[in-house]
Every structure is written in C-alpha cells, then in structure tokens.
N, C-alpha and C. Protein backbone atom coordinates (compact mmCIF):
# COMPACT_ATOMS: atom_id res chain seq x y z
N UNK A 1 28.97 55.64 21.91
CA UNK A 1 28.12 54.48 22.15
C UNK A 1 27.52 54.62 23.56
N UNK A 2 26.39 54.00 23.82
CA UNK A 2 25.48 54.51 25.02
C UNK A 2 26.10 52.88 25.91
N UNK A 3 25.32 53.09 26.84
CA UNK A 3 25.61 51.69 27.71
C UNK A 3 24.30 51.00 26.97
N UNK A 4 23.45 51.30 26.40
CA UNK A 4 22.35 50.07 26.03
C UNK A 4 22.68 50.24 24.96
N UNK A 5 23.41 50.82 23.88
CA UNK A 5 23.75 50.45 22.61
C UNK A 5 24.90 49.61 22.81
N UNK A 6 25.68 49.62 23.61
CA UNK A 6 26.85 48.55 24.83
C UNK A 6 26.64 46.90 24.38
N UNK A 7 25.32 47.00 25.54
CA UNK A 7 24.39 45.90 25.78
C UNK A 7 24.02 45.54 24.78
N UNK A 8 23.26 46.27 23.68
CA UNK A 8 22.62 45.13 22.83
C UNK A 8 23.52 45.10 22.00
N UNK A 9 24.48 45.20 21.30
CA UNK A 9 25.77 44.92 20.72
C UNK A 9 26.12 43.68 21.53
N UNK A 10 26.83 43.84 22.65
CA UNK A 10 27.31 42.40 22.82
C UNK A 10 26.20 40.91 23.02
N UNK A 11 25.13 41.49 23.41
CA UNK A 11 24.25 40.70 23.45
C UNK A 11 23.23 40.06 21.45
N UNK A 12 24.52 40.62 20.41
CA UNK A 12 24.00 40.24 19.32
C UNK A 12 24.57 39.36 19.03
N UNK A 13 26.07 39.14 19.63
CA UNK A 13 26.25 37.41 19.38
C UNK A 13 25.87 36.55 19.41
N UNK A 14 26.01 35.07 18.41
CA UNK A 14 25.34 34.14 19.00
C UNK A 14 25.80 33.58 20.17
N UNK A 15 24.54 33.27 20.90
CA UNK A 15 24.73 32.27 22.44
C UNK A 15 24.91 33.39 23.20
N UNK A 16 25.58 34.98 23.11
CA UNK A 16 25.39 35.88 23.56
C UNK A 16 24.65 35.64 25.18
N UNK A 17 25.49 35.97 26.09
CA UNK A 17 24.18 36.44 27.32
C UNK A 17 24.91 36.96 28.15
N UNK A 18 23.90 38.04 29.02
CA UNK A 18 24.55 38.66 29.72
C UNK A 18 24.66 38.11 31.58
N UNK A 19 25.61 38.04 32.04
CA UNK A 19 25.18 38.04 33.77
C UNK A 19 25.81 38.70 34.33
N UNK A 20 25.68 38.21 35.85
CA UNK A 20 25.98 39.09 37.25
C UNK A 20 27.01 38.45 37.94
N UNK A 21 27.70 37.47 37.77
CA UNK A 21 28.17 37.00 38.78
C UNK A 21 29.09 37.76 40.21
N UNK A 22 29.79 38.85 39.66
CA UNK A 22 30.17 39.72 40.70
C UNK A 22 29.37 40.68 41.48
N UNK A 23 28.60 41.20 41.21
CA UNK A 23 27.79 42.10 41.89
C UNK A 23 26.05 42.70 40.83
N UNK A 24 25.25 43.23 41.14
CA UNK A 24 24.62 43.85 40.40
C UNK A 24 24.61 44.87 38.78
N UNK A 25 25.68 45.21 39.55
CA UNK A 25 26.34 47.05 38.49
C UNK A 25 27.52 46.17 37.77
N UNK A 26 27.79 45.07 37.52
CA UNK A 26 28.73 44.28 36.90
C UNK A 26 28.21 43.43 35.73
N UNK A 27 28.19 43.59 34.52
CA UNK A 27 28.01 43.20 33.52
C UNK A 27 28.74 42.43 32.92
N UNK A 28 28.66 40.84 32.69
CA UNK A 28 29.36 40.53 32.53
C UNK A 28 28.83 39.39 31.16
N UNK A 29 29.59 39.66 29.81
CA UNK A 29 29.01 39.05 28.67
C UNK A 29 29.94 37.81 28.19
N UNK A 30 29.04 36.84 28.10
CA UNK A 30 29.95 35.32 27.75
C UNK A 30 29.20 34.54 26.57
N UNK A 31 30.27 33.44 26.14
CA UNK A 31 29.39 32.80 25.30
C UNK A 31 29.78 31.51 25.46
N UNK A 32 28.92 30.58 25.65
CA UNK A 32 29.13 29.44 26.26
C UNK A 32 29.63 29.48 27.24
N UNK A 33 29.41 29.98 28.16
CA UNK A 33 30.12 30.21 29.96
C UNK A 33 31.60 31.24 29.66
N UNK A 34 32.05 31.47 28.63
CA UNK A 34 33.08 32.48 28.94
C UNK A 34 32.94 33.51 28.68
N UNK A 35 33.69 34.53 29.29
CA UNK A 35 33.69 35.90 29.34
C UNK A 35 34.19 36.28 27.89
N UNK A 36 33.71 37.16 27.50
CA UNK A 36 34.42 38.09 26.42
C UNK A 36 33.90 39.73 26.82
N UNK A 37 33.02 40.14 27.47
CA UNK A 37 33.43 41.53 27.89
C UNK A 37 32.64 41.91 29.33
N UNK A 38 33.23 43.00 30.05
CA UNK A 38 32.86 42.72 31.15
C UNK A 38 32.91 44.93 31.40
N UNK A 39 31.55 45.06 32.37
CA UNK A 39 31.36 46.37 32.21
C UNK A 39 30.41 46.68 32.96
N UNK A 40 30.45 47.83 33.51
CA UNK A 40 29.49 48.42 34.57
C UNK A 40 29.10 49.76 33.96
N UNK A 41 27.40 49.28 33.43
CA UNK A 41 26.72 50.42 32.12
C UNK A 41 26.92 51.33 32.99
N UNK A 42 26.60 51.85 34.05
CA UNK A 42 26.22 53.06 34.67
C UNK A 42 27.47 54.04 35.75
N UNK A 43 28.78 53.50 35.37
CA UNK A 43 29.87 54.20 35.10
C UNK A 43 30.20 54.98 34.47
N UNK A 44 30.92 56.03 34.99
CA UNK A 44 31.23 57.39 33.69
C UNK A 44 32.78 57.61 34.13
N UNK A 45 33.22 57.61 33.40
CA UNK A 45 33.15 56.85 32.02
C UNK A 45 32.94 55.73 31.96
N UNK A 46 32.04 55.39 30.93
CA UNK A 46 31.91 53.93 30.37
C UNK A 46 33.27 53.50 29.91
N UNK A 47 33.12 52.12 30.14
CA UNK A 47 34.43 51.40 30.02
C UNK A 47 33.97 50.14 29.78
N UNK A 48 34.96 49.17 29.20
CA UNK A 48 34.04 47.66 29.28
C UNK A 48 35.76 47.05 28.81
N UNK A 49 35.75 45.80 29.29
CA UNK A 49 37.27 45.21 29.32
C UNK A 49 36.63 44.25 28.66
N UNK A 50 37.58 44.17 27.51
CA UNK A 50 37.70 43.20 25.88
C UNK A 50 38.91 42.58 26.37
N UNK A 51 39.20 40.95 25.26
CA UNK A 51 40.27 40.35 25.56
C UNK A 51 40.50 40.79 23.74
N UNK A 52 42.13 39.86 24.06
CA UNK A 52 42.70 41.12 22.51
C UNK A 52 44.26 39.93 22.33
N UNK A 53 44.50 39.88 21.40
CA UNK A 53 45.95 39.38 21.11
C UNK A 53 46.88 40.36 21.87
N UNK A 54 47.76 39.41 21.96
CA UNK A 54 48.77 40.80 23.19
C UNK A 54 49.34 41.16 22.05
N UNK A 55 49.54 41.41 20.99
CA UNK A 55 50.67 41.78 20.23
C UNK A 55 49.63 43.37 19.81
N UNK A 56 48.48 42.50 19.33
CA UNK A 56 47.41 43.59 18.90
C UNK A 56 47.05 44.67 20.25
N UNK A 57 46.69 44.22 21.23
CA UNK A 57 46.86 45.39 22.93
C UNK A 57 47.87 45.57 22.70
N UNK A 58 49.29 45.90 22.79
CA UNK A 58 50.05 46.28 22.98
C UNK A 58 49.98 47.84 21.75
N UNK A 59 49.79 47.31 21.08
CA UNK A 59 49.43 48.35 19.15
C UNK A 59 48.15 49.17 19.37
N UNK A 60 47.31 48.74 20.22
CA UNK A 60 46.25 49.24 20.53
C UNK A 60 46.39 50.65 21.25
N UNK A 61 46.87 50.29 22.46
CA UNK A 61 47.10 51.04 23.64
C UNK A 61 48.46 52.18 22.88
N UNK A 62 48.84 52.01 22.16
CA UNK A 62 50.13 52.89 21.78
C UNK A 62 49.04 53.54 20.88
N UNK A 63 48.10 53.38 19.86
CA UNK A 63 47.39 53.55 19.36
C UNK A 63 46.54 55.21 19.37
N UNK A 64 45.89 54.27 20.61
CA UNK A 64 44.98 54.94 21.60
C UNK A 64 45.15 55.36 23.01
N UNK A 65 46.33 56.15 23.48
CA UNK A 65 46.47 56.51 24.75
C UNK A 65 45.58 57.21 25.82
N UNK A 66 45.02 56.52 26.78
CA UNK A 66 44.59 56.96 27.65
C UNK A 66 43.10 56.15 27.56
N UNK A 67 42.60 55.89 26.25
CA UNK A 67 41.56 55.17 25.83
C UNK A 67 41.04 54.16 25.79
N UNK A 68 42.44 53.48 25.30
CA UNK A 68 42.61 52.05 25.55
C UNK A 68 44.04 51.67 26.48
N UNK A 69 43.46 50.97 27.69
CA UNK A 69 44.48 50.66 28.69
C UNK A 69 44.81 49.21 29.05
N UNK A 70 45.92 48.66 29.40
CA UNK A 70 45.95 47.51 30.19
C UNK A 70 44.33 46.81 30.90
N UNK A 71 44.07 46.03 30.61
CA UNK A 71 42.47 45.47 31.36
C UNK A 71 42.55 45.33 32.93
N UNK A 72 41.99 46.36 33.55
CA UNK A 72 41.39 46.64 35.03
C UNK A 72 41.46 45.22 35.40
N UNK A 73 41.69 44.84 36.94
CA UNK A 73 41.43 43.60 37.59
C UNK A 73 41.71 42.80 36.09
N UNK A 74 42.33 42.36 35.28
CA UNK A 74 42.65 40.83 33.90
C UNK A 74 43.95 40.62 34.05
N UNK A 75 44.80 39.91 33.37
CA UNK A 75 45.29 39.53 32.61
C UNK A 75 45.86 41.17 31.68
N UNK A 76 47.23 41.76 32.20
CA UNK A 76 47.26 42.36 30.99
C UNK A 76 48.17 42.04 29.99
N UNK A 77 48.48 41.20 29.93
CA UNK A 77 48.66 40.63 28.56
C UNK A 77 47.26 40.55 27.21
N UNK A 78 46.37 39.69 27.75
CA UNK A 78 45.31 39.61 26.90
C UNK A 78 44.13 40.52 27.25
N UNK A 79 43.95 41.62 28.18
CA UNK A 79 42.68 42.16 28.00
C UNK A 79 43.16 43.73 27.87
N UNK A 80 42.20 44.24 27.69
CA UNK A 80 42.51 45.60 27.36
C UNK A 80 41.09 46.43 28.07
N UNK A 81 41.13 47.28 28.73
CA UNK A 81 40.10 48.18 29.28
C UNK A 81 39.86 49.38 28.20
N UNK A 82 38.70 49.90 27.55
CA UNK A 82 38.36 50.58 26.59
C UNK A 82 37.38 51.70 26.88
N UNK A 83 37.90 52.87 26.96
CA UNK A 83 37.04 53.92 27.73
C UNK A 83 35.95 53.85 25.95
N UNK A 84 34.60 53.96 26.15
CA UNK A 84 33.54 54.14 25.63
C UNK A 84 32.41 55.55 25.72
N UNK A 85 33.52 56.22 25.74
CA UNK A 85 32.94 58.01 25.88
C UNK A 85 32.24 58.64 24.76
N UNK A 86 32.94 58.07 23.71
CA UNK A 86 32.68 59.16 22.68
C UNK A 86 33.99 59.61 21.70
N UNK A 87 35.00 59.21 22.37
CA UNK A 87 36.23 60.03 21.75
C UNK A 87 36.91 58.93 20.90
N UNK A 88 36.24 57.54 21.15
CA UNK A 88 37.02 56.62 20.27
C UNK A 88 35.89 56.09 19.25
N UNK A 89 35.93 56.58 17.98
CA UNK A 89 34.45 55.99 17.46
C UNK A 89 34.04 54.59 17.68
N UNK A 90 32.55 54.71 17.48
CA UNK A 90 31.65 53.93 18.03
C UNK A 90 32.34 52.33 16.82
N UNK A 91 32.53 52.75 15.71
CA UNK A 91 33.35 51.50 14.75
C UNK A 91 34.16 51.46 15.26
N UNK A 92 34.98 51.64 15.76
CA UNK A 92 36.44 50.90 16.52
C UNK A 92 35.79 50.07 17.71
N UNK A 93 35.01 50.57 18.22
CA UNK A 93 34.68 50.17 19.90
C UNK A 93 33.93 48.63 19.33
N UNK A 94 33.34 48.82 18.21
CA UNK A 94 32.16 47.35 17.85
C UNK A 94 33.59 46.31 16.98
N UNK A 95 34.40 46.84 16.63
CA UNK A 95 35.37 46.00 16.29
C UNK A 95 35.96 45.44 17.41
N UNK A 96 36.47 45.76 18.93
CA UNK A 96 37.13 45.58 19.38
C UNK A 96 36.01 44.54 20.35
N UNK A 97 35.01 44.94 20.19
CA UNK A 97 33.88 44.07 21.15
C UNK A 97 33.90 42.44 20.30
N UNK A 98 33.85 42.71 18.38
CA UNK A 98 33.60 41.33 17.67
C UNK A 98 35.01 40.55 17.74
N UNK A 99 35.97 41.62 17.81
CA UNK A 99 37.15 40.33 17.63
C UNK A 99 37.82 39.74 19.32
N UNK A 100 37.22 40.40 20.25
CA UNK A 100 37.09 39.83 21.57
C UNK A 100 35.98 38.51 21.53
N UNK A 101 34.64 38.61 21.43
CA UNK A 101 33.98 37.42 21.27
C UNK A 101 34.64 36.22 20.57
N UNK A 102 35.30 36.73 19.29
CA UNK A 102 35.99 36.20 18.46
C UNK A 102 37.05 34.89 19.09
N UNK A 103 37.99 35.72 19.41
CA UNK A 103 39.15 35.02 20.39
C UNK A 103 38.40 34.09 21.72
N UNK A 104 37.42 34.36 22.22
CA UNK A 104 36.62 33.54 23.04
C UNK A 104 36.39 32.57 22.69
N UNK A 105 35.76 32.29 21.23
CA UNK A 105 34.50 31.05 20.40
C UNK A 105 36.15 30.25 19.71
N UNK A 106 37.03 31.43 19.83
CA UNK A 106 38.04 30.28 18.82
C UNK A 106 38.88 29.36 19.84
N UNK A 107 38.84 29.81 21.22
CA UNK A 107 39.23 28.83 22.22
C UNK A 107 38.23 28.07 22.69
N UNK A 108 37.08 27.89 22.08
CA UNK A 108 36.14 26.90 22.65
C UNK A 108 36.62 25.19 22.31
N UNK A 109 36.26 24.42 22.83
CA UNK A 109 36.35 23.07 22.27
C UNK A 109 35.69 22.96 20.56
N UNK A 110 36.32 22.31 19.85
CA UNK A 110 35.46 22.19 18.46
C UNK A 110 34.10 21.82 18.69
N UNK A 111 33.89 21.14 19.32
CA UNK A 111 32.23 20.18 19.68
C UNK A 111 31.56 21.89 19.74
N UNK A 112 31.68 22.57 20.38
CA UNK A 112 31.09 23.68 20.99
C UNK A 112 31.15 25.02 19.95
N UNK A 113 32.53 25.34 19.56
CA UNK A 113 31.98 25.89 18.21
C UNK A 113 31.36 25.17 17.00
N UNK A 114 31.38 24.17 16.82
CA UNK A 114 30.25 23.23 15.78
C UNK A 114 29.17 23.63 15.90
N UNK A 115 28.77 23.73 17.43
CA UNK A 115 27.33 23.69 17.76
C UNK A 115 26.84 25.34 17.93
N UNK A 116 27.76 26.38 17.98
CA UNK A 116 27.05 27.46 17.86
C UNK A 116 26.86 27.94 15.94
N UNK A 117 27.77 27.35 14.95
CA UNK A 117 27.88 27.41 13.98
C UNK A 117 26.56 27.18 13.54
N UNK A 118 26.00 25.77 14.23
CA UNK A 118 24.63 25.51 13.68
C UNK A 118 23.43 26.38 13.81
N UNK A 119 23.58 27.23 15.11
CA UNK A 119 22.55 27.99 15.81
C UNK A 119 21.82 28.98 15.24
C-alpha cells in the first residue's frame, strides 16, 4: 500500500478527515474529532498506528512479528503500530484500518453515531 493509497483509504470513511494537529509530517485521521489512525506518509517505513481490541493486538502482534507492534507514543493496550511496506498484504492492512475506525464510531455517543448513519 502506498502512503496515498494510505490516505484515501482512511479518508473513505464516513465523516472521515484528515489533520495536523502535531506537526506537518503527522497525519492524523478522525471521525467526529477522534482519532482512529495516525501516520507520517513520507516515512520509510510506512507505518500508521490503528486502535485494536487488546485481546485481538495481543493475537495480532504474535501473528505478525516485527510488523505489527505495540502502538508508538499510545496506549499499548489498545493501539497497535503497523509497518505498511509491502510484506503484510495490502487486505490485512485495510482490515485493520476498518475495524480501527470501527471501535472509534462504536465509542461515540448514540446521538453521533445516529447522525453519521444518516450521512
């Protein structure tokens, strides 16, 4: 997966958007003000930190050694850092990006997932 095949992947969610709040080279994708992945395209290796059930990171990372790691600067309980090279197919990497958004929209207030439901 490229860094703009990255980008417009996470940016296909709904409410999807991308910002800056840490720096320029910091990518950071939310929906309704929260984070669900966070990544600096022009890193090599590409990498981008997903949040994840800890039971599922934990299965992950045993999984995928070296590939998928504890989440850089998070929470490692719930995030997981995901090298995006090439060596982990590009279907695993878009799974791990939808069920991160996922876990985001399902901790939203109901009012707020109602309202992206409608969108």
């Amino acid at each position: 997966m490229t860094p703009e095949e990255l980008r417009t992947f996470c940016l296909s969610f709904n409410a999807a958007v991308e910002d800056f709040p840490f720096n320029p080279e910091t990518s950071v994708f939310k929906v309704l003000g929260k984070l669900f992945a966070l990544t600096n395209l022009d890193a090599r290796p590409l990498t981008v930190n997903l949040k994840c059930e800890p039971e599922d990171a934990m299965r992950l990372r045993d999984e995928y050694p070296g590939l998928i790691v504890p989440g850089w600067h998070m929470n490692k309980r719930h995030w997981n850092t995901v090298t995006v090279d090439g060596e982990l197919p590009d279907r695993v990497v878009r799974e791990l990006i939808e069920d991160s958004y996922d876990l985001v929209v399902a901790g939203l207030p109901r009012a707020e997932r109602l309202r992206l439901d409608r969108s």
